[in-house]
N, C-alpha and C. Protein backbone atom coordinates (compact mmCIF):
# COMPACT_ATOMS: atom_id res chain seq x y z
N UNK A 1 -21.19 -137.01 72.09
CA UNK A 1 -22.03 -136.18 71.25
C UNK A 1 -21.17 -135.53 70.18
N UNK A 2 -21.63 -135.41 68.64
CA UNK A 2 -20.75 -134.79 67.84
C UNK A 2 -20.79 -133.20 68.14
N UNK A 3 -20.14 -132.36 67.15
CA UNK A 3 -19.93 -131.30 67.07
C UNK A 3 -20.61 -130.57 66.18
N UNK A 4 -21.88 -130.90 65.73
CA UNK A 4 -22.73 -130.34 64.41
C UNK A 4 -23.46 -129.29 64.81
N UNK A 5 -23.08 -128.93 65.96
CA UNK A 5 -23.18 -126.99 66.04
C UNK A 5 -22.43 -126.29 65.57
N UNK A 6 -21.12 -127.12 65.28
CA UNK A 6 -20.41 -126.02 64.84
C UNK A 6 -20.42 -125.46 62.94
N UNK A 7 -21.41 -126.53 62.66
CA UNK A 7 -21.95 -126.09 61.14
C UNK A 7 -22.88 -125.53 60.69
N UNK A 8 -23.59 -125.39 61.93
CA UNK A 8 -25.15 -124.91 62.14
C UNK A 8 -25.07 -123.58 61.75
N UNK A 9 -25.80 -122.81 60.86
CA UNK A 9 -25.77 -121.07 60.28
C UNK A 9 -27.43 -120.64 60.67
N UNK A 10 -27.64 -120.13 61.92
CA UNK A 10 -28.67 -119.79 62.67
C UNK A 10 -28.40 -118.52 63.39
N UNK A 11 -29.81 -118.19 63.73
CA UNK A 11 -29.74 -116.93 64.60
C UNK A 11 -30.17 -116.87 66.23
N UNK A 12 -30.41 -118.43 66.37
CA UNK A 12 -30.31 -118.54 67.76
C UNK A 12 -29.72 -120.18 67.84
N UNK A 13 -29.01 -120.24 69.37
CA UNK A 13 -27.99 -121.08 69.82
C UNK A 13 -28.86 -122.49 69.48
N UNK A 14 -28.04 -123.67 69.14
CA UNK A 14 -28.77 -124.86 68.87
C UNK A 14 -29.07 -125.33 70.08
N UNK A 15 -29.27 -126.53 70.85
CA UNK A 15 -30.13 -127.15 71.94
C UNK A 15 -28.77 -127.30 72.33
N UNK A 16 -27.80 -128.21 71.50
CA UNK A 16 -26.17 -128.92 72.35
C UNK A 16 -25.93 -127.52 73.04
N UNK A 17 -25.98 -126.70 72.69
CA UNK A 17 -25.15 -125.33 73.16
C UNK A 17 -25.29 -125.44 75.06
N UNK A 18 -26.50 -125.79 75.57
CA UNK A 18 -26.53 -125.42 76.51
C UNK A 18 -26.55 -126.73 77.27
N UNK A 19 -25.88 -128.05 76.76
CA UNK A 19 -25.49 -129.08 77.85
C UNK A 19 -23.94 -129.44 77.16
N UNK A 20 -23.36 -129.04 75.87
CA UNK A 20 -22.43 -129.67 75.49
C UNK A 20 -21.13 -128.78 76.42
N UNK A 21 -20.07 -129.66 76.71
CA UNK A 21 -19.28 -128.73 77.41
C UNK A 21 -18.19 -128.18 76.21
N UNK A 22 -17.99 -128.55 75.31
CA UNK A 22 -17.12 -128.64 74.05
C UNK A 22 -17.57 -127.21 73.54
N UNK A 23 -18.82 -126.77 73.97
CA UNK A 23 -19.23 -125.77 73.45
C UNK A 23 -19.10 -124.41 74.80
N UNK A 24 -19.61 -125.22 75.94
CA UNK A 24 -19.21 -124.15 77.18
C UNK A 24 -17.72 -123.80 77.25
N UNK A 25 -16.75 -124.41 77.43
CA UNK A 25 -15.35 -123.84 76.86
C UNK A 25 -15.21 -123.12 75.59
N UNK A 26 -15.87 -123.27 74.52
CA UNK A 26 -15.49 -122.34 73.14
C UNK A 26 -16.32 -120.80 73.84
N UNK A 27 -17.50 -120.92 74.39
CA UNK A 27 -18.33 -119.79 74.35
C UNK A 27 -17.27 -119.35 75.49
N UNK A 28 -16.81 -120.06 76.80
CA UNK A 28 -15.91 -119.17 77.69
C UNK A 28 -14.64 -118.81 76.92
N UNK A 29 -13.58 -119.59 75.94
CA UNK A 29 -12.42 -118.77 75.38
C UNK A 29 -12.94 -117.59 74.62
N UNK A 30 -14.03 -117.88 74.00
CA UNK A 30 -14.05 -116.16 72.16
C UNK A 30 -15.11 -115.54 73.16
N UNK A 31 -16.15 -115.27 73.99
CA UNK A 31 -17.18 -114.50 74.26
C UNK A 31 -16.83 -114.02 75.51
N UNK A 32 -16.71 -114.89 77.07
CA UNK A 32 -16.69 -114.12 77.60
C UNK A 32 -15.02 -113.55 78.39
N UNK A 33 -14.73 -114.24 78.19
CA UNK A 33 -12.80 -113.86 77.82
C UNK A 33 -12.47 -112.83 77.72
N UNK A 34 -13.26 -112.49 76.40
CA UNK A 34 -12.86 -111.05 75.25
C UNK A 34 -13.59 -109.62 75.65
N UNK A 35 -14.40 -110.01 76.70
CA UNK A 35 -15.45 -109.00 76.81
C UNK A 35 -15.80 -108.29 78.05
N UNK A 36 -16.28 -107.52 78.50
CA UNK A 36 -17.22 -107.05 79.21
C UNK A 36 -18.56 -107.93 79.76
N UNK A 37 -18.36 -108.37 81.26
CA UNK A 37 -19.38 -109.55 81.66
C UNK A 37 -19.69 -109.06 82.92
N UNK A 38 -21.06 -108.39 83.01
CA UNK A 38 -22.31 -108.43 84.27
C UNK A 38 -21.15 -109.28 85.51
N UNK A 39 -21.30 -108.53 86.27
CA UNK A 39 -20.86 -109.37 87.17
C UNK A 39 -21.89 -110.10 88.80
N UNK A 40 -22.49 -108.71 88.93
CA UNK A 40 -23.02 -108.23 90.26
C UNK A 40 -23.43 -107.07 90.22
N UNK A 41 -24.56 -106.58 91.23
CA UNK A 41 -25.16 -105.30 91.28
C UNK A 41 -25.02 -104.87 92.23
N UNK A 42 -24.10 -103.43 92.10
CA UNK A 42 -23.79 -102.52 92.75
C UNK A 42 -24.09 -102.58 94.46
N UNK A 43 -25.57 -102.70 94.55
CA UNK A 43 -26.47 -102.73 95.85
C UNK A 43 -25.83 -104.42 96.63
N UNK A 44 -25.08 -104.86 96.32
CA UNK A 44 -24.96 -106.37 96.79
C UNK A 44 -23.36 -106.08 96.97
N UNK A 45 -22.35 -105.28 96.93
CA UNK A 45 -21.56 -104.95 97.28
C UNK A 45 -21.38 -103.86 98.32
N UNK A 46 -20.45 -104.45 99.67
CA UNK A 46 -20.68 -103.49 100.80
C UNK A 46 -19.97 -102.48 100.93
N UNK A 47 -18.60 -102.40 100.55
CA UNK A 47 -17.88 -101.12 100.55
C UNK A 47 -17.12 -100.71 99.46
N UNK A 48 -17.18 -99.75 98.86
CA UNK A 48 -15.90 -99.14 97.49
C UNK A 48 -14.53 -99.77 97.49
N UNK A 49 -14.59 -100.61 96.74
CA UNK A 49 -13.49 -101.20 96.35
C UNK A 49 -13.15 -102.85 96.59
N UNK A 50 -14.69 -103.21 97.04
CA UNK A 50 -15.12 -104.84 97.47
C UNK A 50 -15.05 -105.53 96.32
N UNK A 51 -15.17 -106.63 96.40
CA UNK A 51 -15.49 -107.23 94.72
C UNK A 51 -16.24 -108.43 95.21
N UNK A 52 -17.36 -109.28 94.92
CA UNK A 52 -17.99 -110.41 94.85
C UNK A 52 -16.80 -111.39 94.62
N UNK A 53 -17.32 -112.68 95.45
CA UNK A 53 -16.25 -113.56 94.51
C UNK A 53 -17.39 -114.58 93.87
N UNK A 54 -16.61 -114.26 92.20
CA UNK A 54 -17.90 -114.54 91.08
C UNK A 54 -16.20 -115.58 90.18
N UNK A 55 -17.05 -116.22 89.32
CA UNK A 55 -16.38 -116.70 88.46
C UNK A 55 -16.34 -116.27 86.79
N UNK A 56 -15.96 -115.46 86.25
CA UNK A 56 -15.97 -114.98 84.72
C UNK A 56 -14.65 -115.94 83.57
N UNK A 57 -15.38 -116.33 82.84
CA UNK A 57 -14.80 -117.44 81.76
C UNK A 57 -13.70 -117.96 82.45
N UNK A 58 -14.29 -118.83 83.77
CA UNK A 58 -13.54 -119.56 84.14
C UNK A 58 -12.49 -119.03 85.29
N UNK A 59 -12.39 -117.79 85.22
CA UNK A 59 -11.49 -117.26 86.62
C UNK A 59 -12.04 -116.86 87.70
N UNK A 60 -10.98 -116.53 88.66
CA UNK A 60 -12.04 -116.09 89.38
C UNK A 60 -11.57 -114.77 90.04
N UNK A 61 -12.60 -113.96 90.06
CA UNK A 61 -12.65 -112.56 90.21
C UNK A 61 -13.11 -112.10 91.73
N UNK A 62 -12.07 -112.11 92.21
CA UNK A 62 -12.24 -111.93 93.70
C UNK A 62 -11.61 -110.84 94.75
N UNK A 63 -11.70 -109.95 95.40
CA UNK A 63 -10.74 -109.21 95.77
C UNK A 63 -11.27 -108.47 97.18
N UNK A 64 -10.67 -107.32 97.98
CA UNK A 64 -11.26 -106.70 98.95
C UNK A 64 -10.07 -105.37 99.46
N UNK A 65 -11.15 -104.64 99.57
CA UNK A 65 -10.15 -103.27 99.77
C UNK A 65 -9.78 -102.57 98.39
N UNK A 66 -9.68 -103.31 97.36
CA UNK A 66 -9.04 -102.71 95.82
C UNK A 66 -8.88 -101.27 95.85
N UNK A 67 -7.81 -100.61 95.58
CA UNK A 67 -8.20 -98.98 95.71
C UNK A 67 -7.68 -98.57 93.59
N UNK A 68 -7.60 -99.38 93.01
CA UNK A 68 -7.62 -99.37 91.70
C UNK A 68 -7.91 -100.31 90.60
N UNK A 69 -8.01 -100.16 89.54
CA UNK A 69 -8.35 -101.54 88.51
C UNK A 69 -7.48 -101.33 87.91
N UNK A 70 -7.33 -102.57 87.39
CA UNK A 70 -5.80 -102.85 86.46
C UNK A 70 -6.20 -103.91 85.14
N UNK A 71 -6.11 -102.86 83.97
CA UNK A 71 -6.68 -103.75 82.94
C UNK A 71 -5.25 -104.86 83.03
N UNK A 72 -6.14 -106.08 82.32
CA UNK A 72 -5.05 -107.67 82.50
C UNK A 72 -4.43 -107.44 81.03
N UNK A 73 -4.55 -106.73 80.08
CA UNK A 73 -4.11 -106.93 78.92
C UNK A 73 -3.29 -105.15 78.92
N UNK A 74 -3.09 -104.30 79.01
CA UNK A 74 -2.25 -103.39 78.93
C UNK A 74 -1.66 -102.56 80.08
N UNK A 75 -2.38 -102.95 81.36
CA UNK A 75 -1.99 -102.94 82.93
C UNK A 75 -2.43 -101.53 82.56
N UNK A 76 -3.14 -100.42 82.18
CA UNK A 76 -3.89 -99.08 82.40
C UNK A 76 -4.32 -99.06 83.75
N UNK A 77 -4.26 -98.53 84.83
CA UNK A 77 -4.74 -98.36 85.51
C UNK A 77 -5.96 -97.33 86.24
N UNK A 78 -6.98 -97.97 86.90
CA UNK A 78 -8.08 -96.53 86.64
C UNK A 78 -8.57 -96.56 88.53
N UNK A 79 -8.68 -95.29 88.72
CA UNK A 79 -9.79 -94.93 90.35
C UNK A 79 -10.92 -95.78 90.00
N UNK A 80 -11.51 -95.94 91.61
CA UNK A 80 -12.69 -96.43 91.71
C UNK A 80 -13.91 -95.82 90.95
N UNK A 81 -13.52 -94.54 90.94
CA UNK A 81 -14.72 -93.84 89.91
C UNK A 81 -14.78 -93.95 88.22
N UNK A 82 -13.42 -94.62 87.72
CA UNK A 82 -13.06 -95.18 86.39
C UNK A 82 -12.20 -93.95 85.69
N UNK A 83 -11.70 -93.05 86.85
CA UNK A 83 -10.89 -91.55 86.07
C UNK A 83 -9.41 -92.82 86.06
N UNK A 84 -9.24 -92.46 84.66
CA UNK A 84 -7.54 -93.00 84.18
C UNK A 84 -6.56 -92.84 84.87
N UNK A 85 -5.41 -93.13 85.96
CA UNK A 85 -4.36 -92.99 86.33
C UNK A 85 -3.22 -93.51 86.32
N UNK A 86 -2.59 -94.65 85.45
CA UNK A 86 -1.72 -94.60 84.60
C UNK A 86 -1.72 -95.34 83.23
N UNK A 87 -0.86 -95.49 82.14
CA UNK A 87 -0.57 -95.72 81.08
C UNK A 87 0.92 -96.18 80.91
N UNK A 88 1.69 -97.71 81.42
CA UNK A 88 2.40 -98.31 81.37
C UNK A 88 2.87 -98.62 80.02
N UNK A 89 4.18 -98.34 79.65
CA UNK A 89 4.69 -98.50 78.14
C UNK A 89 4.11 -98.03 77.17
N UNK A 90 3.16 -96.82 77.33
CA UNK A 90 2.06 -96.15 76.31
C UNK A 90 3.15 -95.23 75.64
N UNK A 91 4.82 -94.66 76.02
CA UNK A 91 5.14 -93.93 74.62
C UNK A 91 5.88 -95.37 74.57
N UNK A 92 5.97 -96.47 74.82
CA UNK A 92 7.15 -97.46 74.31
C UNK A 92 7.49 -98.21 75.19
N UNK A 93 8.58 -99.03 75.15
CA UNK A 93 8.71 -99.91 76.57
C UNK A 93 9.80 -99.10 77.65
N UNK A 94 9.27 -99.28 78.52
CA UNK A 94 9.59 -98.42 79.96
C UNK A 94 9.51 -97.08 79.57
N UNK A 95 8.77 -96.66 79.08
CA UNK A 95 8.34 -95.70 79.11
C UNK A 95 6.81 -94.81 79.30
N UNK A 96 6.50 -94.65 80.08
CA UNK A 96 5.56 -94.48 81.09
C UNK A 96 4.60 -93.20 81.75
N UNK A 97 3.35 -93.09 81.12
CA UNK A 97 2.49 -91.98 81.03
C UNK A 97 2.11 -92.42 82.45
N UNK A 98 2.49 -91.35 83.75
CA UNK A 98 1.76 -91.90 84.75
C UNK A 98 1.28 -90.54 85.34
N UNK A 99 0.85 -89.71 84.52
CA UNK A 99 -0.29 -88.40 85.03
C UNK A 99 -1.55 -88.40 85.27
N UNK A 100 -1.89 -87.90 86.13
CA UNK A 100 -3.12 -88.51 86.08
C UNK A 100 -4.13 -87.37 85.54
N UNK A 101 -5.01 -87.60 84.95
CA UNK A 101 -6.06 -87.22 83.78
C UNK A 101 -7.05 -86.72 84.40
């Protein structure tokens, strides 16, 4: 199948979008990669700090017990309730905001 979605200037997805895989890899690298993605609802998780094992642009997001989150792109670390508790290389490298807020 060609690629003539990718010339297409519309405001909703063309038909290839949702069998071409050429296009399911572009929408998993720029959309959900970059972003914030639904994972699961709250009520379907059994204890604070569980995680579903779900798949998001291709990884997989799986865990149990977690007692923190750790962003993958600046390692910030936050409580289960989302209060900030550290800031890794935030004045510079090895240098290290680890108060907690």
């Amino acid at each position: 199948m060609g690629h003539d979605w990718l010339n297409i200037e519309s405001s909703v997805l063309p038909n290839q979008a949702y069998t071409d895989p050429d296009f399911s890899r572009l929408e998993q690298e720029r959309v959900f990669k970059n972003t914030w993605v639904f994972a699961a609802f709250a009520h379907k998780i059994s204890n604070p700090g569980d995680l579903l094992p779900v798949e998001v642009a291709g990884q997989h997001v799986e865990s149990a017990g977690c007692r923190t989150i750790v962003c993958p792109n600046h390692s910030w670390s936050y409580s289960l309730s989302g209060k900030l508790l550290a800031r890794p290389h935030f004045f510079g490298g090895d240098k290290h905001d680890v108060h907690p807020y």
